[in-house]
Protein backbone atom coordinates (compact mmCIF):
# COMPACT_ATOMS: atom_id res chain seq x y z
CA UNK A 1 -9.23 18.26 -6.14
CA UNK A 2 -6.41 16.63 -7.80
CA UNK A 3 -3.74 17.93 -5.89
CA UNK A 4 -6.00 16.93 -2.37
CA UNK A 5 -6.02 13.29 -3.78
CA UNK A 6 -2.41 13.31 -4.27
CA UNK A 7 -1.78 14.82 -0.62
CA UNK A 8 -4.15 12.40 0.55
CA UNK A 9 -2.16 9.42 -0.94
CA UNK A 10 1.15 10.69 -0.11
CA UNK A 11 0.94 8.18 3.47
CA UNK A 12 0.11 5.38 1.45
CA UNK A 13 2.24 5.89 -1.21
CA UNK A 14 5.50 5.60 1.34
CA UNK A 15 4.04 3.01 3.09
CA UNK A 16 3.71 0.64 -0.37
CA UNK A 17 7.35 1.76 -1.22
CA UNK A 18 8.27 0.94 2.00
CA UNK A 19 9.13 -2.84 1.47
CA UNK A 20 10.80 -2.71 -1.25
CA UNK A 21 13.27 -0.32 0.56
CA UNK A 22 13.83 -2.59 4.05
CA UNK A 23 13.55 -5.76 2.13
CA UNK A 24 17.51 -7.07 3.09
CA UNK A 25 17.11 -6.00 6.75
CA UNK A 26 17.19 -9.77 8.33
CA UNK A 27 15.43 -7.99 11.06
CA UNK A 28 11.61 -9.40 11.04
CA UNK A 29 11.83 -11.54 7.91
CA UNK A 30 8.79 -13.32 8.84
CA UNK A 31 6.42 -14.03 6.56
CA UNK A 32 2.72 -13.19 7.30
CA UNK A 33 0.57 -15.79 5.96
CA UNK A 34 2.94 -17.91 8.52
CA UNK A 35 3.44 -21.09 5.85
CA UNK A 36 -0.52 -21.64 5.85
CA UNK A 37 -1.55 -22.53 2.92
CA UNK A 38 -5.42 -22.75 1.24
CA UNK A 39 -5.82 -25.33 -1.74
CA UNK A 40 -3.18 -26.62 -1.31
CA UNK A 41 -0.90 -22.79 -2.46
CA UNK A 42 0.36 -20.28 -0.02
CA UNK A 43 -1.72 -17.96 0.90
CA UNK A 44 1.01 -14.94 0.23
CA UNK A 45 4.22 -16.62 0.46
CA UNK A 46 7.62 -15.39 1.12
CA UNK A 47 7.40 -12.13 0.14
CA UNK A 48 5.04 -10.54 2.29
CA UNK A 49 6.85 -10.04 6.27
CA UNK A 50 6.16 -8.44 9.64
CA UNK A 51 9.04 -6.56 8.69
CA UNK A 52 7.09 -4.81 5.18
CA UNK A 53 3.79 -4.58 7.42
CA UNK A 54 6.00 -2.38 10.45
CA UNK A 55 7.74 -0.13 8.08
CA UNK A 56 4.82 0.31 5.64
CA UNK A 57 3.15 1.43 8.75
CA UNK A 58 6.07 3.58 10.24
CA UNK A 59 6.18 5.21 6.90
CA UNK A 60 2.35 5.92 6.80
CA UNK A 61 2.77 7.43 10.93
CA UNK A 62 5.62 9.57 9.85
CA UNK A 63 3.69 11.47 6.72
CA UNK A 64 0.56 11.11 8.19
CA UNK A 65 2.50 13.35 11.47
CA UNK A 66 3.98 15.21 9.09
CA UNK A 67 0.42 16.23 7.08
CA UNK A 68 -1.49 17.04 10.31
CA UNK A 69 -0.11 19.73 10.89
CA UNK A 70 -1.03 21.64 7.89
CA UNK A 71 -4.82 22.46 7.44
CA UNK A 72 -4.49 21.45 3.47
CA UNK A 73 -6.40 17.75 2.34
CA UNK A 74 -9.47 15.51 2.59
CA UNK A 75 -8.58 14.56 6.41
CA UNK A 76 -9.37 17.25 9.07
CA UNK A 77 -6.91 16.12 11.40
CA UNK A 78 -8.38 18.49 14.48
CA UNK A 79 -11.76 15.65 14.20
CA UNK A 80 -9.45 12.51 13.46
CA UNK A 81 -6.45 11.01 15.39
CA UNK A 82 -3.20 11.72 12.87
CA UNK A 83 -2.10 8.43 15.00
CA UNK A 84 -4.92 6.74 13.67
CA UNK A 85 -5.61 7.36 10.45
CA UNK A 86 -1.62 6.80 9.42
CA UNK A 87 -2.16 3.02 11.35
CA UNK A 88 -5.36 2.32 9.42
CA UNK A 89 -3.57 3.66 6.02
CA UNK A 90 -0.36 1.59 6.56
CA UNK A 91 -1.96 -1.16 7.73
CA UNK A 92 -4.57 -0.77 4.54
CA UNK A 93 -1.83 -0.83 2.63
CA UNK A 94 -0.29 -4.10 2.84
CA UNK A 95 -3.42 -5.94 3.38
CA UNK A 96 -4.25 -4.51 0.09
CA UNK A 97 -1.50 -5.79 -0.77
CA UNK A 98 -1.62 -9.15 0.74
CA UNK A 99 -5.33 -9.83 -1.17
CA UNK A 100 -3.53 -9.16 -4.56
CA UNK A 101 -0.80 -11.72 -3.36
CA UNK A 102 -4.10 -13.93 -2.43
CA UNK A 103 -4.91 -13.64 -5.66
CA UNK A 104 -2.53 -14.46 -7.30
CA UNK A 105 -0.83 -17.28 -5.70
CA UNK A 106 -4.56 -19.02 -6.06
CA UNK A 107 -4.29 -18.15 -10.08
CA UNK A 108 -0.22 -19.44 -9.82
CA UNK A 109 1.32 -16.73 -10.60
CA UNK A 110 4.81 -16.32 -9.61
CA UNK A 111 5.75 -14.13 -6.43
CA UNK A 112 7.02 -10.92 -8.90
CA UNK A 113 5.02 -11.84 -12.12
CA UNK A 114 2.28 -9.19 -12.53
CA UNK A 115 -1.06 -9.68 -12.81
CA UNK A 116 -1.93 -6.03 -14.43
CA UNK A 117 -4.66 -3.88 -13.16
CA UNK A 118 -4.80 -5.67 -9.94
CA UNK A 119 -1.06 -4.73 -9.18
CA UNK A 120 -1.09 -1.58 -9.87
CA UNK A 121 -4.66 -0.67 -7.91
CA UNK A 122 -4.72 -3.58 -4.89
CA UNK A 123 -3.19 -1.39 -2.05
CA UNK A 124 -5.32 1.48 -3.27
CA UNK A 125 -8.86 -0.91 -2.83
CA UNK A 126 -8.49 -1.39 0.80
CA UNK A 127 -6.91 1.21 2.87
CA UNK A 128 -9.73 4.11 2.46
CA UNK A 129 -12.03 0.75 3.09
CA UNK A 130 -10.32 0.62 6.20
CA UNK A 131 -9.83 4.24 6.90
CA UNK A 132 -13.77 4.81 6.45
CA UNK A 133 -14.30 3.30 9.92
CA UNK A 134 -12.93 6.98 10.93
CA UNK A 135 -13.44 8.86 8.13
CA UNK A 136 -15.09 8.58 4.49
CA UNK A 137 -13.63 10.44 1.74
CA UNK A 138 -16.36 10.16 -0.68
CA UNK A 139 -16.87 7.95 -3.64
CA UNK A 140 -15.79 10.11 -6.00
CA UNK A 141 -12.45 10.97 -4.21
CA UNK A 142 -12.02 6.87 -3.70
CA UNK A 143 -12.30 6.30 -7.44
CA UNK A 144 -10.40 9.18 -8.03
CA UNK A 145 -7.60 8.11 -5.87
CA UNK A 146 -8.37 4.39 -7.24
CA UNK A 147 -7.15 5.73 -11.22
CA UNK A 148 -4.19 8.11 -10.04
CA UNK A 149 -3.12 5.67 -7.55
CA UNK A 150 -2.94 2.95 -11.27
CA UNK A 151 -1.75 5.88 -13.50
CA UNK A 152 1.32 6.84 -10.25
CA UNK A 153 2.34 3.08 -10.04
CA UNK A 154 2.80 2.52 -13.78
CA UNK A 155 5.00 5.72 -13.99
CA UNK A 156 7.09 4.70 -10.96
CA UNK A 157 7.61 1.25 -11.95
CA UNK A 158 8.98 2.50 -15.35
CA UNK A 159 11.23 4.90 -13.55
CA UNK A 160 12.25 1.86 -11.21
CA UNK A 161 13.28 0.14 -13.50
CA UNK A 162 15.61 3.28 -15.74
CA UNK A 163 17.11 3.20 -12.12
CA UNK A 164 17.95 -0.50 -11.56
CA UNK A 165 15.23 -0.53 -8.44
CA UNK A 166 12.65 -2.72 -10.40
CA UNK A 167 14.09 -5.82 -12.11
CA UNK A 168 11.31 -5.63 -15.05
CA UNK A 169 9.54 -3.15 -17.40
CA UNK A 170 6.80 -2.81 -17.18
């Protein structure tokens, strides 16, 4: 079981990485929340582009692909679209994402300042929300996926920063 969960959050996984990597590409550098703001704060601010929303979602095609065609995980690709499911994921993603942003730019916190917990679990909330319009994983899996999704971010953002990637420990 834990080794499915990790397969199964492999797509997601590249596609929240994903921004961070394409972030100084001018290409795209539009930010999604287009300037509009709700009392009187952005909604996501700078931070949060076209650009992060197509690659997260390029990144979430290219291991979903990569996964269907191997009969190992929670998806059955031969019932579900691989095309799909890797949109719904990527695009889960970042508006996972985008609600923690919400969040916090209505609490005024800083784009970068963390707001723990909800960092390290937002992406993970809302893309097998989105994915259950094709397929349901099961509660158990999504709270399963919900804790090694926290425990996986924590460890990554410590080796981040060892490796100059993340600016702050965590």
């Amino acid at each position: 079981m834990f080794l499915e969960i990790i397969y199964f959050l492999l797509p997601a996984a590249f596609a929240n990485m994903m921004p961070v990597f394409v972030k100084k590409i001018p290409l795209l550098h539009f930010p999604l929340d287009a300037g509009l703001t709700f009392r009187k704060k952005r909604l996501l601010g700078e931070n949060k582009t076209v650009r992060g929303l197509l690659f997260a979602v390029l990144a979430s095609l290219s291991v979903v692909l990569l996964q269907s065609f191997f009969s190992y995980g929670i998806i059955d690709y031969s019932l579900h679209s691989p095309f799909l499911v890797g949109l719904l994921i990527g695009i889960g993603v970042i508006l996972g994402d985008a609600l923690g942003s919400f969040i916090k730019r209505q609490f005024a916190i800083a784009p970068g300042e963390s707001l723990y917990v909800l960092d390290q679990i937002d992406s993970v909330l809302v893309f097998p929300l989105l994915l259950s319009f094709v397929v349901w994983i099961g509660f158990r899996y999504y709270l399963l996926s919900i804790i090694l999704w926290g425990v996986f971010h924590l460890i990554l953002k410590y080796f981040g920063f060892i490796l100059g990637i993340e600016e702050k420990k965590i």
